[in-house]
Protein backbone atom coordinates (compact mmCIF):
# COMPACT_ATOMS: atom_id res chain seq x y z
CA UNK A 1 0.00 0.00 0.00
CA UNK A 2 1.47 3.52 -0.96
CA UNK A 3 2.20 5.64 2.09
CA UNK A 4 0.68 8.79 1.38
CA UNK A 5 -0.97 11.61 3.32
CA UNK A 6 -4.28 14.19 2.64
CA UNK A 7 -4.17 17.60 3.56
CA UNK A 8 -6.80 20.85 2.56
CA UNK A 9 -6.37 22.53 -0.61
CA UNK A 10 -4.33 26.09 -0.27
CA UNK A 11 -3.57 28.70 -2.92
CA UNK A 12 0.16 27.21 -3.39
CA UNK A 13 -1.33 24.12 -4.55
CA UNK A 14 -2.82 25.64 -7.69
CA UNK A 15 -0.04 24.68 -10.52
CA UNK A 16 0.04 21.56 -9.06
CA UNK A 17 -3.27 20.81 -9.44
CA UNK A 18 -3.47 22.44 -12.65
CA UNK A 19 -0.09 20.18 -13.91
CA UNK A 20 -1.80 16.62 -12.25
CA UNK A 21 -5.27 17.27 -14.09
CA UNK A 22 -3.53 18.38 -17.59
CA UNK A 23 -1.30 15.25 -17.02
CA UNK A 24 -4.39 13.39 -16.91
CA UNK A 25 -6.82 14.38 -19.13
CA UNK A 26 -7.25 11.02 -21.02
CA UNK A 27 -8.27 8.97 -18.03
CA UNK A 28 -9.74 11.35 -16.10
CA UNK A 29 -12.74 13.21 -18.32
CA UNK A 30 -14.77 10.14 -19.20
CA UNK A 31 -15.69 10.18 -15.55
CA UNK A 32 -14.86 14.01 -14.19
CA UNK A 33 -15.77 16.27 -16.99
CA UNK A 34 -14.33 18.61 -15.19
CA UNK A 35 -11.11 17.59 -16.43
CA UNK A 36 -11.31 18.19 -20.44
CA UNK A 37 -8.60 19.47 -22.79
CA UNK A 38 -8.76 22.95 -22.82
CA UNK A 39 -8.74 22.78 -18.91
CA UNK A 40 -6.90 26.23 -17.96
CA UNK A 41 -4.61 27.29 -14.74
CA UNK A 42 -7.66 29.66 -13.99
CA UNK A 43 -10.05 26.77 -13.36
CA UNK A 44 -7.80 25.71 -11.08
CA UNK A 45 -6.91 29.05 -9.28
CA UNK A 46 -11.09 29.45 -9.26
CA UNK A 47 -11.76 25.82 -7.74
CA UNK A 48 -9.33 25.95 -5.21
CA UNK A 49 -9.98 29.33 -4.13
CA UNK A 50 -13.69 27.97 -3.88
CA UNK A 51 -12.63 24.84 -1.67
CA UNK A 52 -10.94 26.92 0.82
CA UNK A 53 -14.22 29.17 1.52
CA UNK A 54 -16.01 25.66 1.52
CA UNK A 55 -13.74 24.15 3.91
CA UNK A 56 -13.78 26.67 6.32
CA UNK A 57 -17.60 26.52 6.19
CA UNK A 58 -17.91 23.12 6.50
CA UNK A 59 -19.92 22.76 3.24
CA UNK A 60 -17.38 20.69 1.74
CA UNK A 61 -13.98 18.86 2.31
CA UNK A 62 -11.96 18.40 0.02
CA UNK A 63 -7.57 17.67 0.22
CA UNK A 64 -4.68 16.65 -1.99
CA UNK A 65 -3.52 13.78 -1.89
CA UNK A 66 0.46 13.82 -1.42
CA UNK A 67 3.46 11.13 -1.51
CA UNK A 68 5.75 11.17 1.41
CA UNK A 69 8.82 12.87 -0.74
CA UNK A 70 5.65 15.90 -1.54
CA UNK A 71 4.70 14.70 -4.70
CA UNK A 72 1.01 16.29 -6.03
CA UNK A 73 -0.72 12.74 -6.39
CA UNK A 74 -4.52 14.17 -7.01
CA UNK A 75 -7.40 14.49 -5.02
CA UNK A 76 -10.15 13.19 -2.84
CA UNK A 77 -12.83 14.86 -0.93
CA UNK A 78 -16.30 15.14 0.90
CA UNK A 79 -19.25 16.88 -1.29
CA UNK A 80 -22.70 16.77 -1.81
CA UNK A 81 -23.24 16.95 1.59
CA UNK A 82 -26.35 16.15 3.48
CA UNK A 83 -26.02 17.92 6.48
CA UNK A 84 -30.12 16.15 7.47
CA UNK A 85 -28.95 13.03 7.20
CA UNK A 86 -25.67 12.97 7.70
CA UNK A 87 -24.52 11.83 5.02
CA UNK A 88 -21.96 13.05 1.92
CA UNK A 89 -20.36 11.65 -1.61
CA UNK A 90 -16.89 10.26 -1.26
CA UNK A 91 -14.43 10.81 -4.20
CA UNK A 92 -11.18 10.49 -5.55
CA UNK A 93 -8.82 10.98 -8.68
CA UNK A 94 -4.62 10.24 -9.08
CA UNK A 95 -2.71 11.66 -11.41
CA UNK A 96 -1.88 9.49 -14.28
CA UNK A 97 1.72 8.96 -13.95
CA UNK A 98 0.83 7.40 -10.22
CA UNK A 99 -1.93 5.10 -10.81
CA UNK A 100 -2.33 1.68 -9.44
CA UNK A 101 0.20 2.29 -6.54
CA UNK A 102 -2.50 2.45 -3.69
CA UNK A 103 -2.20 5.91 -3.56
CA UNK A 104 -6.12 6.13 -4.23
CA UNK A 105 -7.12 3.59 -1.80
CA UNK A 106 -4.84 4.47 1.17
CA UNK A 107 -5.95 8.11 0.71
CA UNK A 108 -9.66 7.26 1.11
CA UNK A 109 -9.20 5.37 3.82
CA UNK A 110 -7.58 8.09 5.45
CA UNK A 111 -10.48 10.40 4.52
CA UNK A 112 -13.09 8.17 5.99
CA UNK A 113 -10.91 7.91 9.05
CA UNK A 114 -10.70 12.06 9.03
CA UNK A 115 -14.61 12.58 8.39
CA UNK A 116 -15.01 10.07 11.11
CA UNK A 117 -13.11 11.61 13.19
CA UNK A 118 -14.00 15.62 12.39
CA UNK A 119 -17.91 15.52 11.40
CA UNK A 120 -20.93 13.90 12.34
CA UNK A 121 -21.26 12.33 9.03
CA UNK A 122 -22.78 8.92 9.55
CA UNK A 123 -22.53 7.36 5.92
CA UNK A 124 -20.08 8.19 2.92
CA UNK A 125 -20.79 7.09 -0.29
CA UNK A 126 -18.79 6.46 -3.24
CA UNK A 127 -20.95 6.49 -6.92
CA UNK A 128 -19.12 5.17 -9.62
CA UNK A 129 -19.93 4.81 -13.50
CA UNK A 130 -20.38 0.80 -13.54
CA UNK A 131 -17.40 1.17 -16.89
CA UNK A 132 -14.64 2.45 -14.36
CA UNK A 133 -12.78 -0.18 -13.57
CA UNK A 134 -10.23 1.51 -11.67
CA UNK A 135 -12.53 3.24 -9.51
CA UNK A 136 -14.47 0.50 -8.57
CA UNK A 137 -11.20 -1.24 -7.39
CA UNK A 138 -10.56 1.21 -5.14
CA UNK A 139 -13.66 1.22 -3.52
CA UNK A 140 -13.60 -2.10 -3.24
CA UNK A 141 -9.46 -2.39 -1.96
CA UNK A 142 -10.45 0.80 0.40
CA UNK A 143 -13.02 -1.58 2.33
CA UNK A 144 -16.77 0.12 1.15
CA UNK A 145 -19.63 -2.42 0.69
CA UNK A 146 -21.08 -2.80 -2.78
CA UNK A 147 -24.60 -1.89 -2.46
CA UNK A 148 -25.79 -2.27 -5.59
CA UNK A 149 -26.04 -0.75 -9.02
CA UNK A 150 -28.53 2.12 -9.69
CA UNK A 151 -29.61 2.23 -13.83
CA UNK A 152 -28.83 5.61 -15.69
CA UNK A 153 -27.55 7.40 -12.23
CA UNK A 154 -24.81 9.42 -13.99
CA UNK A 155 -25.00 11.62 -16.63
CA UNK A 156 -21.13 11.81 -18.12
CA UNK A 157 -21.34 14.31 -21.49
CA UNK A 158 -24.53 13.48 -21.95
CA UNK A 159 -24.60 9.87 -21.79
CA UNK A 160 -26.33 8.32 -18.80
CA UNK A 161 -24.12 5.59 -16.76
CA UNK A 162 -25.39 2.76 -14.49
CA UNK A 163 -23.89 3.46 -11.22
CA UNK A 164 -22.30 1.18 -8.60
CA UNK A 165 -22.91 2.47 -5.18
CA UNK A 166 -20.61 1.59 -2.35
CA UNK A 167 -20.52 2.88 1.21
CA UNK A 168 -18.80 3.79 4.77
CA UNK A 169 -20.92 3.69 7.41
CA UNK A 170 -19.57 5.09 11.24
CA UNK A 171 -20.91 2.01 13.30
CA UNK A 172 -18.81 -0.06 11.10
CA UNK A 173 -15.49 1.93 10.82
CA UNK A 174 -16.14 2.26 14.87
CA UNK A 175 -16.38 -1.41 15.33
CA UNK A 176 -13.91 -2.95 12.32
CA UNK A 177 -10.18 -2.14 12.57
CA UNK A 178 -10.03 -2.89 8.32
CA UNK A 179 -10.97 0.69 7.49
CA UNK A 180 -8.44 2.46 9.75
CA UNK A 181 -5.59 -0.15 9.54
């Protein structure tokens, strides 16, 4: 398992982020259109500045992912968040040139560990298009259950995706050491 660690997004991280995603653009905008060609440093600069505000407020959580030597790896975070029933969407992306290392799977299990640990969040979920492979296996290496698929839950550039759902729930990362080992 890679050793890596998650911290919050700051303003120095904005290159970074803007190298990782341009690095990345092939496997990454199938699933996160948000990562497309003509992706610019000023989406970036605009996103991050955004996460900061929404980390402070508590309306989202969302961290780089680093190697021990520093290294940018990518991303995972908190969103969607249901503050009524406690719940939020789990996600994750590594840069390209890091894949299949762990880095992905150690780094959400150190996020469920932190919104464990910091929130009341009582269930994290993890929606994935059914096609990505590599983001099912991470779920899946990270510890979530497989609930089930849900038909046509994603629209990706227009195309609807059957989505597998996966989840972390508090009474069971309380009472199973696999999650925070």
């Amino acid at each position: 398992m890679a050793e890596v660690s998650i911290r919050p997004y700051d303003l120095n991280d904005v290159e970074k982020l803007y190298e990782a995603a341009r690095e990345s653009v092939a496997e990454l905008q199938p699933f996160l259109p948000w990562c497309h060609p003509e992706y610019v440093i000023d989406e970036a600069r605009s996103w991050i500045e955004l996460q900061v505000d929404q980390f402070q407020s508590g309306k989202e959580y969302e961290f780089v992912i680093v190697a021990t030597e520093g290294r940018f790896l990518g991303g995972c975070g908190l969103n969607g968040i249901d503050r009524e029933n406690r719940r939020a969407n789990l996600g994750y992306w590594i840069r390209s040139s890091d894949t299949r290392r762990g880095a992905a799977t150690a780094a959400t299990r150190l996020l469920v560990r932190w919104a464990f640990d910091n929130t009341n969040l009582n269930r994290l979920e993890i929606v994935v298009s059914a096609t990505n492979l590599a983001s099912l296996r991470v779920a899946e290496k990270a510890g979530a259950i497989r609930e089930g698929t849900l038909r046509s839950r994603l629209l990706l550039h227009g195309i609807a995706h059957d989505a597998a759902v996966f989840s972390f729930v508090r009474k069971d990362f309380e009472s199973h050491s696999s999650v925070h080992d």
